[in-house]
Protein backbone atom coordinates (compact mmCIF):
# COMPACT_ATOMS: atom_id res chain seq x y z
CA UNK A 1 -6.50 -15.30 18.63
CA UNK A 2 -5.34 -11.52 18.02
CA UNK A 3 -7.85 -9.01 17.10
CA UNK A 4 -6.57 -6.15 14.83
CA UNK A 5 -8.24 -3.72 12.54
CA UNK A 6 -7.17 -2.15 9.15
CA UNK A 7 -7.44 1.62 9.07
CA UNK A 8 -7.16 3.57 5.73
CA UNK A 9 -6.54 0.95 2.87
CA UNK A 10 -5.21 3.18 0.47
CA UNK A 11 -1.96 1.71 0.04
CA UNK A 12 -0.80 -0.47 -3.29
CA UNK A 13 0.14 -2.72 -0.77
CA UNK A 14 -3.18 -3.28 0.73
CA UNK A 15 -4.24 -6.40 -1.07
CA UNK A 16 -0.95 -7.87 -0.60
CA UNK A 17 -1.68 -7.59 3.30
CA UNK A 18 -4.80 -9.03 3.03
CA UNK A 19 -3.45 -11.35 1.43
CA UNK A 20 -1.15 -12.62 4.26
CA UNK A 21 -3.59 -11.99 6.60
CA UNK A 22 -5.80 -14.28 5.09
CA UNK A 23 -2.73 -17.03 5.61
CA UNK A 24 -2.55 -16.16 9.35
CA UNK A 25 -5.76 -18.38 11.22
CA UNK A 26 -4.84 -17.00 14.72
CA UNK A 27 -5.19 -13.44 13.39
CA UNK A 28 -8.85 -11.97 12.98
CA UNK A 29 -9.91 -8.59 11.46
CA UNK A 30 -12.65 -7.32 13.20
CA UNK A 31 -13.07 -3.93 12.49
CA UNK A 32 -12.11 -1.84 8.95
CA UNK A 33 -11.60 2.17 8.19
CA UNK A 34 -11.95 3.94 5.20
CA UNK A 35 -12.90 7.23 4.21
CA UNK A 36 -13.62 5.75 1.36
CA UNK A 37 -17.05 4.03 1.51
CA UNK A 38 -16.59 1.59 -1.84
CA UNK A 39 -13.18 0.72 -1.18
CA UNK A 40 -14.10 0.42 2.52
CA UNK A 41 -16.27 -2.17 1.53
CA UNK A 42 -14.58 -4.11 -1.03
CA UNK A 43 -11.23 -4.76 1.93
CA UNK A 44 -14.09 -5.46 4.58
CA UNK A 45 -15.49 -8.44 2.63
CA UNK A 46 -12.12 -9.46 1.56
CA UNK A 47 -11.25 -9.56 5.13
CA UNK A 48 -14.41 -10.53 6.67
CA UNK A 49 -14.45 -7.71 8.60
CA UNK A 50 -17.08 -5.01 9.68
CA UNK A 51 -16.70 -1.80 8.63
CA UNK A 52 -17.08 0.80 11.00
CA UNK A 53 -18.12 5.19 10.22
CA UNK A 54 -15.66 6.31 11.96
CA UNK A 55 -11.98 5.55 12.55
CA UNK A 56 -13.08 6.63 16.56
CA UNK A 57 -14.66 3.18 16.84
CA UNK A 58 -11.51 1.21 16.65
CA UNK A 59 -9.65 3.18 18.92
CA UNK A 60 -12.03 2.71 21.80
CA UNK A 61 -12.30 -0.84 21.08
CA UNK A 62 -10.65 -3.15 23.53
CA UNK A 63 -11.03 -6.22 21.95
CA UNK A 64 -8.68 -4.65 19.26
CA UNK A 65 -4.69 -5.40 20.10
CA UNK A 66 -2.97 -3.79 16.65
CA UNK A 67 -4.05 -1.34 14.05
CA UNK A 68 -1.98 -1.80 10.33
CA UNK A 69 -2.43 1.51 8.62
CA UNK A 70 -2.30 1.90 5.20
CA UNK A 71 -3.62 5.30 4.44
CA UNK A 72 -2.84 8.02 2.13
CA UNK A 73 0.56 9.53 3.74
CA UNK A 74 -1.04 12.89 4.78
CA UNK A 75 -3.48 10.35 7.34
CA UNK A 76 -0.39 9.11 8.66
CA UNK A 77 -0.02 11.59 11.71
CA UNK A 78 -3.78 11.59 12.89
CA UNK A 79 -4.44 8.03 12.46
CA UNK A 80 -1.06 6.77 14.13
CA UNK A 81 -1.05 9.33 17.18
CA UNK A 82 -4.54 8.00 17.74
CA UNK A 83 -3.07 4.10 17.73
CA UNK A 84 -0.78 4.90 20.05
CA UNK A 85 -2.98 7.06 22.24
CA UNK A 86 -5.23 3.96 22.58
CA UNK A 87 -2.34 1.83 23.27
CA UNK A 88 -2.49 -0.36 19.76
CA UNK A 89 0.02 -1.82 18.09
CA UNK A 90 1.08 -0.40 14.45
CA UNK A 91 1.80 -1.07 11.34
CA UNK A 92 2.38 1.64 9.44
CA UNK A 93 2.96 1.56 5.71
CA UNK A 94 6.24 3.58 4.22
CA UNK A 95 6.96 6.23 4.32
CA UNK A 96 5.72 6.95 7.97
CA UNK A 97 5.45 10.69 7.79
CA UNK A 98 5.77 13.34 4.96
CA UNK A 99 8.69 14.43 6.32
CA UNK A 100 11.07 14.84 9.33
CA UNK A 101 8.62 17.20 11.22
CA UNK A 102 5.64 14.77 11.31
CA UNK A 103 7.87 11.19 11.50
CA UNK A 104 9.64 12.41 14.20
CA UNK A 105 6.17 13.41 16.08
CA UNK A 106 5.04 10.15 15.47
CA UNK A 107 8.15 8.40 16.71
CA UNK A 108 7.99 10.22 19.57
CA UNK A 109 4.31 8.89 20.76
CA UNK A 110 4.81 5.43 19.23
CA UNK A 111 7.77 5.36 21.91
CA UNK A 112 5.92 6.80 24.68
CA UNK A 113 3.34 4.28 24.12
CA UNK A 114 5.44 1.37 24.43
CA UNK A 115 3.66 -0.29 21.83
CA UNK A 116 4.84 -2.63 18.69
CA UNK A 117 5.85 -0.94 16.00
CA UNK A 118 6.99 -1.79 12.39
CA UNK A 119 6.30 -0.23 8.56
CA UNK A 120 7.43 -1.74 5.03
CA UNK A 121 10.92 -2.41 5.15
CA UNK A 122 10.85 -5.93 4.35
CA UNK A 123 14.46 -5.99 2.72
CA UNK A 124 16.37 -6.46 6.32
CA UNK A 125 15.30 -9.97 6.53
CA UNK A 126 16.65 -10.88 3.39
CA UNK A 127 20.26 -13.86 3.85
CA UNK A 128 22.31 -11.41 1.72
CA UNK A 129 21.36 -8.16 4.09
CA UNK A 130 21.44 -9.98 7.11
CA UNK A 131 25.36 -11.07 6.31
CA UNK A 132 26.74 -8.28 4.70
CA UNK A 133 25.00 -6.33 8.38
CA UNK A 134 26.93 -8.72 10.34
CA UNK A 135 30.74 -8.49 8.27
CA UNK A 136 31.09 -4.69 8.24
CA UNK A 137 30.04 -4.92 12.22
CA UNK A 138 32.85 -7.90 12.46
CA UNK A 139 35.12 -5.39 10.21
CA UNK A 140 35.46 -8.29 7.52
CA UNK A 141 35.35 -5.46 4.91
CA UNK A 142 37.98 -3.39 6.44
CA UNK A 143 37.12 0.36 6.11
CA UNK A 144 34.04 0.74 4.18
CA UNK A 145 34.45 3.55 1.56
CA UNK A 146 31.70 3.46 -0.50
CA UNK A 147 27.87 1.67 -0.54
CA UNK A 148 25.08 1.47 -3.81
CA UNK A 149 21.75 0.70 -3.40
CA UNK A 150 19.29 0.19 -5.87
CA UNK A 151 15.84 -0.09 -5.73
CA UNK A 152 13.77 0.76 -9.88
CA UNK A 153 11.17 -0.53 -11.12
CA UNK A 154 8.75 0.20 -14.19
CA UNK A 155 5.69 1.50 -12.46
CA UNK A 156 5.33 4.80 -14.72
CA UNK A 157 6.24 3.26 -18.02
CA UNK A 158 3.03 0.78 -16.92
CA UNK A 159 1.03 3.70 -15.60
CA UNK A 160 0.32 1.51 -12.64
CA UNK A 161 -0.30 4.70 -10.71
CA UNK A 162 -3.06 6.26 -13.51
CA UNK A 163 -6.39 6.58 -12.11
CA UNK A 164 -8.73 3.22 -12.67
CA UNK A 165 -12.64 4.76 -12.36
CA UNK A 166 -13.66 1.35 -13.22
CA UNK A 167 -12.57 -0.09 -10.25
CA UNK A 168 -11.86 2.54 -7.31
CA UNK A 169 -10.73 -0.12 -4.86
CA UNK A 170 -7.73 -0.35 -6.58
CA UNK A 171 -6.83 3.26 -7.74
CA UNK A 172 -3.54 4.16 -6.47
CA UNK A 173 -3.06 7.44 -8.61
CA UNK A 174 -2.62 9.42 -5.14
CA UNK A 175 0.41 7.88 -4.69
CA UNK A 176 1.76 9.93 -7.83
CA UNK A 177 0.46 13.18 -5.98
CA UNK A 178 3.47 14.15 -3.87
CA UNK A 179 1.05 16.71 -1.93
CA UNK A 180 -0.56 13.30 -0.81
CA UNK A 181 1.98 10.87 -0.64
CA UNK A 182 5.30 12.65 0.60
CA UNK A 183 7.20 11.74 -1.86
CA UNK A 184 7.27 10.72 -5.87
CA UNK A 185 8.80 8.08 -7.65
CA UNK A 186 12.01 8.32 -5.77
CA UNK A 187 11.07 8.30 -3.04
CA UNK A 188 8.83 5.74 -3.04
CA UNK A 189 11.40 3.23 -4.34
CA UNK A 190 14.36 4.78 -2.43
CA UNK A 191 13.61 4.46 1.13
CA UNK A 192 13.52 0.47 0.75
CA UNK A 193 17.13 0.88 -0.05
CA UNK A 194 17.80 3.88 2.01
CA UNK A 195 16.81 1.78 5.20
CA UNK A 196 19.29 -1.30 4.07
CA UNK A 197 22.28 1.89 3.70
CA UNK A 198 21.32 2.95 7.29
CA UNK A 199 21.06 0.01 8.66
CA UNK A 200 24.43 -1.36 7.87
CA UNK A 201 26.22 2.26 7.65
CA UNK A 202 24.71 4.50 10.16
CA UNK A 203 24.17 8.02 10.03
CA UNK A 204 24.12 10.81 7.56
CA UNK A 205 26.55 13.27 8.14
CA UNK A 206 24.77 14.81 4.81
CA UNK A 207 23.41 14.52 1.92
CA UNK A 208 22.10 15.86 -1.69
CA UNK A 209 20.78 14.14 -4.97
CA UNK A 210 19.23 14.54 -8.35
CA UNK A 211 15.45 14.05 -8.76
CA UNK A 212 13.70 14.23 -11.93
CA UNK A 213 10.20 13.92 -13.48
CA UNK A 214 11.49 11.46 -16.18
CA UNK A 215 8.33 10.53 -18.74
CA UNK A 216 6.72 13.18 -16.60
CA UNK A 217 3.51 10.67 -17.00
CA UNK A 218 2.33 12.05 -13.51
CA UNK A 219 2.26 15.94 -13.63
CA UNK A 220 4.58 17.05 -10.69
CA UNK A 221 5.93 14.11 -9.30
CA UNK A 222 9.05 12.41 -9.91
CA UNK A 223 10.00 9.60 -11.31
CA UNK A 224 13.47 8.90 -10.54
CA UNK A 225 16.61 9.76 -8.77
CA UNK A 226 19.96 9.59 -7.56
CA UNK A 227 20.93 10.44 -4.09
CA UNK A 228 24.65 11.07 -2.55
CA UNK A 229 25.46 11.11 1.02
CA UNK A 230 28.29 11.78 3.54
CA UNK A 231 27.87 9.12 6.23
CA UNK A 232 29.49 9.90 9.52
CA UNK A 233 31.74 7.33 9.30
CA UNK A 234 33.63 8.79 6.26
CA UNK A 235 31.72 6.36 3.77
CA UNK A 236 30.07 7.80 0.42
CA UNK A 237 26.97 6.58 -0.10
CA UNK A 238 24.50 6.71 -3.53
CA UNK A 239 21.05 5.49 -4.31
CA UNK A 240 19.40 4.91 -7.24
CA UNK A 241 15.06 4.65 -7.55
CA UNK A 242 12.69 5.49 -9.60
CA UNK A 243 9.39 3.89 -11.68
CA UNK A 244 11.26 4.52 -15.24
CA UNK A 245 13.50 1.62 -15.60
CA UNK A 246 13.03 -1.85 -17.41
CA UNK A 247 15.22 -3.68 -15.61
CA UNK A 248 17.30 -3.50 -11.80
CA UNK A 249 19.52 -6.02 -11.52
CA UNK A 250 22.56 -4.85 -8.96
CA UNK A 251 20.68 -3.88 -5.97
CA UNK A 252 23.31 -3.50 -3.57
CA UNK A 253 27.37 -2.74 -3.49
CA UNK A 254 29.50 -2.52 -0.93
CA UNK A 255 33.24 -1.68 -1.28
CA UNK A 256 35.85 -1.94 1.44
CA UNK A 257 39.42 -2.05 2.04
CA UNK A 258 39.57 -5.81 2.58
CA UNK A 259 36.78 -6.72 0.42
CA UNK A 260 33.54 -6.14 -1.93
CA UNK A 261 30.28 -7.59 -2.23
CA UNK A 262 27.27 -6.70 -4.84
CA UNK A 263 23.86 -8.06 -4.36
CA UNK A 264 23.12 -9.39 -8.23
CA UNK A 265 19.38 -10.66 -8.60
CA UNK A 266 19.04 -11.69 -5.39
CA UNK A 267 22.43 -13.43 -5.23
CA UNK A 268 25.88 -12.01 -3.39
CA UNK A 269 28.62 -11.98 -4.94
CA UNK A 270 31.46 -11.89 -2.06
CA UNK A 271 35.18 -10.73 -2.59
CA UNK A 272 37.71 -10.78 0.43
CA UNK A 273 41.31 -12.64 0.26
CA UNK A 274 40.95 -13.13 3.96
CA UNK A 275 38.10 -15.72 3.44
CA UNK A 276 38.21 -18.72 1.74
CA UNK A 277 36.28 -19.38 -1.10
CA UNK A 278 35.36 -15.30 -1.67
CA UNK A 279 36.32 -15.19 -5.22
CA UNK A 280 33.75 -12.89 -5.93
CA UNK A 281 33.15 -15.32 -9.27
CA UNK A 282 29.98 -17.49 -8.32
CA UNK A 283 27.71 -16.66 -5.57
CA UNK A 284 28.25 -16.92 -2.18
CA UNK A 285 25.43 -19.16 -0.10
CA UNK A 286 27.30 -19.46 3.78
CA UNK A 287 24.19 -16.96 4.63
CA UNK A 288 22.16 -16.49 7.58
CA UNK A 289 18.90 -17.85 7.13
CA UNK A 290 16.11 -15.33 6.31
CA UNK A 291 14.15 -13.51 9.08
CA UNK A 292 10.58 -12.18 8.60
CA UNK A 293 10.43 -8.11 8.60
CA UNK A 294 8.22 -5.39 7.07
CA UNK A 295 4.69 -6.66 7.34
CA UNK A 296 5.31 -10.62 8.14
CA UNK A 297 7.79 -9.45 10.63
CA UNK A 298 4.72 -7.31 12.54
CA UNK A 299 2.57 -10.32 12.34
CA UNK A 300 5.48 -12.46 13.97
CA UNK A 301 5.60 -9.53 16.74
CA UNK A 302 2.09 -8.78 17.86
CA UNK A 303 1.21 -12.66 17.95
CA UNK A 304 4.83 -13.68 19.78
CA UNK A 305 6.00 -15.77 17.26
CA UNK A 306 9.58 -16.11 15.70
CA UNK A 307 12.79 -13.37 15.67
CA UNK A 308 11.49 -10.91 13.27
CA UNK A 309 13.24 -7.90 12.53
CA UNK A 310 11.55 -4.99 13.24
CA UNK A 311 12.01 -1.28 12.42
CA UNK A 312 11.81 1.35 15.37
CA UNK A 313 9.19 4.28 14.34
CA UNK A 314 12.65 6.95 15.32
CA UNK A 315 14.48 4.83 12.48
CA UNK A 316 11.61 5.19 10.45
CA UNK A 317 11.17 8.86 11.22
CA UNK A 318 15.03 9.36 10.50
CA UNK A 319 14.95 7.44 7.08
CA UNK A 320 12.31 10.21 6.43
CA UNK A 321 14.36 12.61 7.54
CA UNK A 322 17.29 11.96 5.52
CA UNK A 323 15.04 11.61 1.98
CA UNK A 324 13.70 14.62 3.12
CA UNK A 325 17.65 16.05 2.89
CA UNK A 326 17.97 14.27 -0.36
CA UNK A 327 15.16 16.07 -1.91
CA UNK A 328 15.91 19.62 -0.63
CA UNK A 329 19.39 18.97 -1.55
CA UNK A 330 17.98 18.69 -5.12
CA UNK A 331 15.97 21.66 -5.15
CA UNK A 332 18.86 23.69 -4.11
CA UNK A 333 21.74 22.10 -5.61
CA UNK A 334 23.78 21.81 -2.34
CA UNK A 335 24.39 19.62 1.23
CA UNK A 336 21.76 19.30 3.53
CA UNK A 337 22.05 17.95 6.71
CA UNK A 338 19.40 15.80 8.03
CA UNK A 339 17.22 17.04 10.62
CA UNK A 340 18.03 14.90 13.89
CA UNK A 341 14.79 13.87 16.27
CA UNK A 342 13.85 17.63 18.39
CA UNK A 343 15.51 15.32 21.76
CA UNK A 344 17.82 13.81 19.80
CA UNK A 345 18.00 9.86 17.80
């Protein structure tokens, strides 16, 4: 049996843990944090878990292996530097810190620590990611010269962030408060796809983008965007997010010398004359099978099961760091280059 405790439950994601926690008999909740006493309670009988005054308790609790933290962003920094202080695993939700300053602060201890670590990016287990990952590393794509990713949704249009005083447990309007969260609409959306362009491209040799309030339903934060990077391989790189669109069907494209893929509704489309059968005109199945990551993936980890595919908390803390690049690159209508980690990535 592992022992873990939820601390901070503000997170849209929340129930959706729970959820698969609740699927998960050799995993038990003990303890719950919230500084939030009604929505405190609500997770803690969900969970059957105790809740406890004061985050302090969990950390000095030994029976208590892993901590998933899904606070407001501006939490992040206190609550995780205390995990890893204690020596607890994490799970922190996305984005892990408000920007490069913070993330990197956090990577930093979460390393030190030598604990588990993983946050929300769920997408890297997907068949299509894993392959397209493994051809550019075998080179099947020839010089890659340009990536897409896409990640929209219609989250303002549904005012699924508005305030709901009629049932607190579930009010996620903070996460429409940049001041709280880190980052709007964009953002939000964005650094699911950001991580996938990272992942299989690399670095940022810079970046800049166009972010915009759209409706403007949530005063001050954005709703949508389109970033443009330099990676440091030569490759340009764009992203689209945002909470303003009806429909997202390509979420990924990647164009080589030797050949193409797009990610259509969850199915690849794969172009290369140097394999047979890429035609690029139905969809291509000879995938990898798929691999737990984001939150299943940290389950996987802290109980030993499986080959999940984890994020590192200085990936993390550089995927902040370039939307962080992104955004100022907005605001100032020029290149930024990301900050790199104070002792470097």
């Amino acid at each position: 049996m592992t022992t873990i405790a939820f601390v901070g439950c503000a997170h849209i994601h929340t129930p959706g843990f729970i959820g698969a926690i609740k699927k998960r008999p050799d995993i038990r909740v003990k303890s719950l944090w919230d500084p939030n006493p009604v929505v405190a309670e609500k997770r803690a009988a969900e969970l059957g878990a105790t809740v406890v005054p004061d985050d302090k308790v969990i950390w000095k609790d030994k029976d208590i292996t892993a901590v998933v933290i899904t606070s407001e962003t501006t939490d992040h920094q206190r609550l995780v530097l205390a995990a890893a202080k204690a020596g607890k695993h994490i799970f922190a939700e996305k984005p892990l810190g408000m920007g490069s300053a913070d993330g990197y602060k956090m990577a930093a201890a979460i390393g030190k620590a030598g604990v588990i670590f993983s946050t929300g990016y769920f997408q890297r287990g997907l068949p299509t990611n894993q392959f397209l990952k493994q051809e550019i590393a075998k080179g099947t794509f020839g010089k890659v010269t340009r990536v897409r990713g896409s990640n929209c949704h219609s989250g303002a249009l549904g005012g699924w962030f508005d305030a709901k005083p009629d049932s607190p447990w579930e009010d996620w309007r903070w996460m429409a408060d940049p001041k709280r969260s880190g980052v709007g609409g964009f953002g939000d959306l964005g650094t699911h796809s950001l991580d996938i362009l990272l992942w299989i491209m690399g670095d940022v040799a810079k970046a800049t983008g166009c972010v915009d309030v759209g409706t403007n339903r949530y005063d001050g934060c954005d709703e949508l965007g389109e970033g443009l990077m330099r990676f440091e391989g030569g490759a340009i790189g764009t992203l689209a997010a945002g909470w303003d669109d009806v429909a997202n069907p390509v979420h990924l494209i990647v164009s080589g010398t030797k050949a193409h893929a797009a990610v259509i509704d969850g199915e690849l489309f794969f172009t290369c004359a140097n394999v047979e059968g890429a035609d690029g005109k139905t969809p291509w199945t000879k995938l990898p099978e798929a691999r737990n990551a984001g939150f299943e993936g940290y389950l996987d980890a802290i109980e030993g099961k499986g080959n999940p595919e984890l994020v590192t908390a200085m990936e993390a803390a550089y995927r902040s760091a370039v939307m962080e690049a992104i955004y100022a690159g907005s605001k100032k209508g020029k290149w930024i280059e990301p900050k790199k980690a104070p002792t470097g990535k």
